[in-house]
N, C-alpha and C. Protein backbone atom coordinates (compact mmCIF):
# COMPACT_ATOMS: atom_id res chain seq x y z
N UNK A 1 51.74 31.90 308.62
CA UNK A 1 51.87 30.66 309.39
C UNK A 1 51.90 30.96 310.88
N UNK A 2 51.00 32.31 311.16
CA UNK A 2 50.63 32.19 312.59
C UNK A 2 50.12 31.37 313.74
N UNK A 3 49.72 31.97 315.05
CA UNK A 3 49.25 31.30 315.90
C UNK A 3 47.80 31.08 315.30
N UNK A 4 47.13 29.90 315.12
CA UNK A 4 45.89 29.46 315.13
C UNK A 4 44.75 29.66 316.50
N UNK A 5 45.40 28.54 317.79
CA UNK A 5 45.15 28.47 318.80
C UNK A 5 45.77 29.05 319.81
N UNK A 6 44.98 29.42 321.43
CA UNK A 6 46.07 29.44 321.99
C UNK A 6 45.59 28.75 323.45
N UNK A 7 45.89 27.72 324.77
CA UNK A 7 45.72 27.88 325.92
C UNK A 7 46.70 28.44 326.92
N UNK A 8 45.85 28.37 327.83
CA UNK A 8 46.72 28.48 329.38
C UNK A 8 47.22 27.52 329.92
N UNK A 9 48.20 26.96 330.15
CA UNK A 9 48.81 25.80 330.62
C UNK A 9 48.81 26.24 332.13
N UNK A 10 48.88 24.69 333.34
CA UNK A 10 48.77 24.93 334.20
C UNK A 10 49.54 25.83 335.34
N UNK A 11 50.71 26.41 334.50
CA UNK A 11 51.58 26.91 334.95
C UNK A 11 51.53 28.42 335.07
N UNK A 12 50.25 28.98 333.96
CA UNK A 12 49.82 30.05 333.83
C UNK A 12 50.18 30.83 332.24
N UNK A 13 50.86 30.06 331.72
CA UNK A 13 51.94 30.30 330.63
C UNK A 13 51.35 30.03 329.36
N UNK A 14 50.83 30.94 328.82
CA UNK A 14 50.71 31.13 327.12
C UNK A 14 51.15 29.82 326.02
N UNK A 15 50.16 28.95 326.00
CA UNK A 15 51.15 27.88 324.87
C UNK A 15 50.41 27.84 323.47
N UNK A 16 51.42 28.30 322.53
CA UNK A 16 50.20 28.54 320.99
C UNK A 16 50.27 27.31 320.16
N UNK A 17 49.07 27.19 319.50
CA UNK A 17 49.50 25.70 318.29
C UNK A 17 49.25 26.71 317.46
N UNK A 18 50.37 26.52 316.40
CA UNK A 18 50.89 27.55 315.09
C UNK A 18 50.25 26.52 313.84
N UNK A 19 50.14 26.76 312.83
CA UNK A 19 49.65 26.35 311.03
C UNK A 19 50.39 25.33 311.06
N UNK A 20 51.95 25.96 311.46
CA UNK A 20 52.78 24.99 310.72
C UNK A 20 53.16 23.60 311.63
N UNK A 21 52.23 23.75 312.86
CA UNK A 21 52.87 22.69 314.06
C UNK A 21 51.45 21.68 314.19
N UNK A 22 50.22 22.60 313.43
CA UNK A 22 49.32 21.60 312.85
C UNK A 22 49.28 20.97 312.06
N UNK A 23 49.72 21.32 310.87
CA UNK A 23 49.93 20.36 309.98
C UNK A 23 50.62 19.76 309.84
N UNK A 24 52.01 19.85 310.99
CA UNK A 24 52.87 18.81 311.01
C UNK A 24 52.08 17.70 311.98
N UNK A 25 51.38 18.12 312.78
CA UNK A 25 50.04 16.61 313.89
C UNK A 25 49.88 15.99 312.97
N UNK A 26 48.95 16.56 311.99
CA UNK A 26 47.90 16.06 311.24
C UNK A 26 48.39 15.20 309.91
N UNK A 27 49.62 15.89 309.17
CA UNK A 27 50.23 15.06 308.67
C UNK A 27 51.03 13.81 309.36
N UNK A 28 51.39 13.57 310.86
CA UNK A 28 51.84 12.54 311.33
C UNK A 28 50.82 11.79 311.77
N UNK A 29 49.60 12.07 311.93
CA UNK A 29 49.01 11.44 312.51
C UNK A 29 47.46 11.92 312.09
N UNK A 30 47.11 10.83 311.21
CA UNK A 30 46.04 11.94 310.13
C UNK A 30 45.18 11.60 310.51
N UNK A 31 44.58 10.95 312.07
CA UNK A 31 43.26 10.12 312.51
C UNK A 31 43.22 11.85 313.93
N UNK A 32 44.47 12.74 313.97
CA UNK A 32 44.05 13.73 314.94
C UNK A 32 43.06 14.91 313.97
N UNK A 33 42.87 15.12 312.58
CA UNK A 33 42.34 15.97 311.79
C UNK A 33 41.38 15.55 313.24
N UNK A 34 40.32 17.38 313.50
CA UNK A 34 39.23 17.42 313.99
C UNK A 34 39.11 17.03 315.51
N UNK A 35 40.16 16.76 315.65
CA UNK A 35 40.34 17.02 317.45
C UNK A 35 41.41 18.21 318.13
N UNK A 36 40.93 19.26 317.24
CA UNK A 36 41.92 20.34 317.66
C UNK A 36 41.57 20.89 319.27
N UNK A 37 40.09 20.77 319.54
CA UNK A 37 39.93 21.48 320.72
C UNK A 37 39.99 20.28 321.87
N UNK A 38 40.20 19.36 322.08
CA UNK A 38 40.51 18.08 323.00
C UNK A 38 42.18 18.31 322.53
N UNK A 39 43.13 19.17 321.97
CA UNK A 39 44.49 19.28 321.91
C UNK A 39 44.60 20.39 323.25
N UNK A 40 43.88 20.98 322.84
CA UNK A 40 43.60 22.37 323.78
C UNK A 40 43.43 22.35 324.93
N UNK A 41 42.42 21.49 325.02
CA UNK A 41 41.74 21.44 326.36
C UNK A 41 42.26 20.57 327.01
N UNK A 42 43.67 20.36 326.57
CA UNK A 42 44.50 19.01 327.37
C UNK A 42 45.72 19.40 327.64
N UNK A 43 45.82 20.91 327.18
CA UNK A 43 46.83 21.84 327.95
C UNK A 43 45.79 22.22 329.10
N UNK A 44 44.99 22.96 328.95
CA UNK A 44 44.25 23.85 329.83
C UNK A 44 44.16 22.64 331.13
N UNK A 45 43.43 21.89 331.05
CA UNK A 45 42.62 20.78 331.47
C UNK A 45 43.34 19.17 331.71
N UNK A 46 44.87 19.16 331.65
CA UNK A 46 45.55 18.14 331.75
C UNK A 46 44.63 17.26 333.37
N UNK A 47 44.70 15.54 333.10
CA UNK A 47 45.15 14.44 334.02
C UNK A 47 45.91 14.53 335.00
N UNK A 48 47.34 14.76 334.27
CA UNK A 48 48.62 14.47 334.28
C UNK A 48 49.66 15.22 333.88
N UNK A 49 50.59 15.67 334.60
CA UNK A 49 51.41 16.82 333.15
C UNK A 49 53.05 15.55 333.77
N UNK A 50 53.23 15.60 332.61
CA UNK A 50 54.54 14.30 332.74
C UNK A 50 55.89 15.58 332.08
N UNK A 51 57.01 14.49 332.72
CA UNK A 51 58.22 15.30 331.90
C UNK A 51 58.73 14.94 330.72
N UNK A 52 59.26 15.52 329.67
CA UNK A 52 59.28 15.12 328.24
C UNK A 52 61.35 14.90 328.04
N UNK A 53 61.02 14.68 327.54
CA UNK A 53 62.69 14.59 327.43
C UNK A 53 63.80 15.34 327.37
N UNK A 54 63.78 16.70 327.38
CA UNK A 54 64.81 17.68 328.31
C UNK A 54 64.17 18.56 328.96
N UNK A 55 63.83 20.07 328.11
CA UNK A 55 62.28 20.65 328.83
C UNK A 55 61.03 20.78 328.51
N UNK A 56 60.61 19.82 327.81
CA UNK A 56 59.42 19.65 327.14
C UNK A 56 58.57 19.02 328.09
N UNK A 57 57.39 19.45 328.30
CA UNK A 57 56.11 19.02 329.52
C UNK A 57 55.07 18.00 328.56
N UNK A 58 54.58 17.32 328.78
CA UNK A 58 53.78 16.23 328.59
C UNK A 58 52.36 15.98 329.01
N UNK A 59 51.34 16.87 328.13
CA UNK A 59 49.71 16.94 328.99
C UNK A 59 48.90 15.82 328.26
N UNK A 60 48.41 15.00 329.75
CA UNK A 60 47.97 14.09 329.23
C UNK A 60 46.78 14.15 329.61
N UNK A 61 45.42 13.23 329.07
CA UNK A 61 44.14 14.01 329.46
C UNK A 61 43.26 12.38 328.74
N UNK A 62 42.35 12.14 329.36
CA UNK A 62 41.71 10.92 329.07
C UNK A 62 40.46 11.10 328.72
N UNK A 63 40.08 10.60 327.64
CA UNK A 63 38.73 11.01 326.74
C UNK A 63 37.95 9.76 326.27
N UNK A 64 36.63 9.39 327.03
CA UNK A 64 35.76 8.58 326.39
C UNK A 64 35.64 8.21 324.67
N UNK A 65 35.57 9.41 324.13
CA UNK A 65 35.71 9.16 323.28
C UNK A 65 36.65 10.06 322.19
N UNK A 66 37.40 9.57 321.47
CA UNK A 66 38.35 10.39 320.37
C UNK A 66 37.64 10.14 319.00
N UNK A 67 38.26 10.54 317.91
CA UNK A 67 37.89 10.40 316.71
C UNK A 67 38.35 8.89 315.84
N UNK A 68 38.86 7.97 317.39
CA UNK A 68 38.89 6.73 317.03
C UNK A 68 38.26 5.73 318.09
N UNK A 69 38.67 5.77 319.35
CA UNK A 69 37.97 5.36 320.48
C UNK A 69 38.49 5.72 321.83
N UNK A 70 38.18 5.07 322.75
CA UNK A 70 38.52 5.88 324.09
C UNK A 70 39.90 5.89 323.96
N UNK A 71 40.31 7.09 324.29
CA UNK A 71 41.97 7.11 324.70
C UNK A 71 42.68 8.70 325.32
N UNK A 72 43.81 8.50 325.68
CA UNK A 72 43.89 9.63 326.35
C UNK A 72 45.21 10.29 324.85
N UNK A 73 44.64 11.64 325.22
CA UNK A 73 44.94 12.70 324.04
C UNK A 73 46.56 12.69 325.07
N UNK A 74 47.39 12.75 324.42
CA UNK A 74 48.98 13.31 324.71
C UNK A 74 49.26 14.55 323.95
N UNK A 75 50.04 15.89 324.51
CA UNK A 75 50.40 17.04 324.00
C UNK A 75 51.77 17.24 324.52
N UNK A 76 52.64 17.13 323.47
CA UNK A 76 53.77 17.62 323.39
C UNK A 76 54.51 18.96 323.93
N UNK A 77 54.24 20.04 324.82
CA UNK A 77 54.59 21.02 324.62
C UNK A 77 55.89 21.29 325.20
N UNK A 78 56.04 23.12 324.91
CA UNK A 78 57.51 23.76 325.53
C UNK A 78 56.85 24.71 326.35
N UNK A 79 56.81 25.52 327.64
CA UNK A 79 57.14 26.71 328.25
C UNK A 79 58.11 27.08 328.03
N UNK A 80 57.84 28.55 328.69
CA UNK A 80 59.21 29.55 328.55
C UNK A 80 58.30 30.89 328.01
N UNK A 81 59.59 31.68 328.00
CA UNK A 81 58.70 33.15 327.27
C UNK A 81 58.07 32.51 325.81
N UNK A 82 58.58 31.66 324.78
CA UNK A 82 57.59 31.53 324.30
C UNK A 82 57.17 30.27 323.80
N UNK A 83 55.77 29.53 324.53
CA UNK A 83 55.21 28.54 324.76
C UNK A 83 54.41 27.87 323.35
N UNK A 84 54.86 26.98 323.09
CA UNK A 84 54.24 26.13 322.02
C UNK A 84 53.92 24.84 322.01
N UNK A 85 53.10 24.18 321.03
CA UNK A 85 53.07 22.99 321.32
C UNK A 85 54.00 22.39 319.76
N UNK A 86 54.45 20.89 320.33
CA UNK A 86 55.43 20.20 319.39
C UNK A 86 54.84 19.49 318.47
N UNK A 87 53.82 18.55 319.63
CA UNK A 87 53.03 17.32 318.64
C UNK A 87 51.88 17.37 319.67
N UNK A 88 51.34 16.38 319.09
CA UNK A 88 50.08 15.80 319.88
C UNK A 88 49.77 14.40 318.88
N UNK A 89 49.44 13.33 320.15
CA UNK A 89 48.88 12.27 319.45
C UNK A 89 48.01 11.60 320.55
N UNK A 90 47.37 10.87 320.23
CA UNK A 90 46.58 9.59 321.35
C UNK A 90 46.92 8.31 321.66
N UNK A 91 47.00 7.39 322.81
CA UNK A 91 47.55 6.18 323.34
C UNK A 91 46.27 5.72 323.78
N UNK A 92 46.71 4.31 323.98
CA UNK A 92 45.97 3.66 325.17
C UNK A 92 46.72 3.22 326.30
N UNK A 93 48.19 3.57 325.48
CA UNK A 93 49.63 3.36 326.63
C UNK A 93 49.86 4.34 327.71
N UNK A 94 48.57 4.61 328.91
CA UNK A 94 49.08 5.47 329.50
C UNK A 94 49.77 5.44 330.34
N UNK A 95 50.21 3.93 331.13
CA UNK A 95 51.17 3.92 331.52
C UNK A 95 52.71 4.15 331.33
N UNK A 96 52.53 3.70 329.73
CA UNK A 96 54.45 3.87 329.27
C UNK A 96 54.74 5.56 329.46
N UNK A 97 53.41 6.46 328.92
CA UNK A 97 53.58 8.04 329.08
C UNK A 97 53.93 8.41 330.64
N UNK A 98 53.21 8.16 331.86
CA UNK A 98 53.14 8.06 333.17
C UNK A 98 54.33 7.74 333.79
N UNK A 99 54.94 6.38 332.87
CA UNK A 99 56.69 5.99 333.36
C UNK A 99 57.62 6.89 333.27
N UNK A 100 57.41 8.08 332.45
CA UNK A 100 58.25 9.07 332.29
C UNK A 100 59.12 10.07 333.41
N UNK A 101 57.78 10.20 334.51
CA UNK A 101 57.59 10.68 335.89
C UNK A 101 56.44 12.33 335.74
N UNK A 102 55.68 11.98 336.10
CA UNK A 102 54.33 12.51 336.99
C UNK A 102 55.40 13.73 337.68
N UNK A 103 54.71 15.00 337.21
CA UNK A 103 54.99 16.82 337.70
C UNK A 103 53.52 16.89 338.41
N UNK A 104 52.68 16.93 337.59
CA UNK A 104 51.39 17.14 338.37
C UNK A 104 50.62 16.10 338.04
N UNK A 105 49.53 16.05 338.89
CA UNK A 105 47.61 15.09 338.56
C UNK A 105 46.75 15.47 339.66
N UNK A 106 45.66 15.49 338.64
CA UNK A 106 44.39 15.66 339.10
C UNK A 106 44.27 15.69 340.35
């Protein structure tokens, strides 16, 4: 139940999506099956990186199209020595994500 994936977050910092932190996405949210690399590329490649609710960072990233319709991909992650991601899902609420408070953008 290793690392699957891994990016560079903007911080420079190693963040892995593990077996078991995919199939917990995919079982919560079974419309993300097949958007693993728009998970990725929304660490690497964030909008927006928002703050999450203690130290969890928030990459948000806006996509014409998803595997449902336009919306912006949200990624859950942690830094630190060792960087992972929590969840990932998609909104069209990007303001309620944005209300959180804005670390970085584009």
């Amino acid at each position: 139940m290793g690392t699957m994936r891994a990016a560079i977050s903007k911080n420079g910092v190693l963040i892995r999506l593990t077996h078991k932190q995919w199939a917990h996405i995919v079982d919560s949210h079974d419309y993300m099956a097949g958007n693993m690399d728009m998970v990725m590329e929304s660490v690497e490649d964030p909008d927006y990186i928002v703050r999450g609710w203690t130290d969890e960072l928030i990459a948000l990233k806006h996509y014409e199209r998803t595997s449902i319709s336009e919306k912006y991909m949200v990624v859950v992650y942690k830094e630190g020595e060792d960087g992972f991601i929590i969840t990932a899902f998609v909104t069209s609420k990007r303001d309620k994500i944005l209300g959180r408070g804005t670390i970085w953008q584009r």
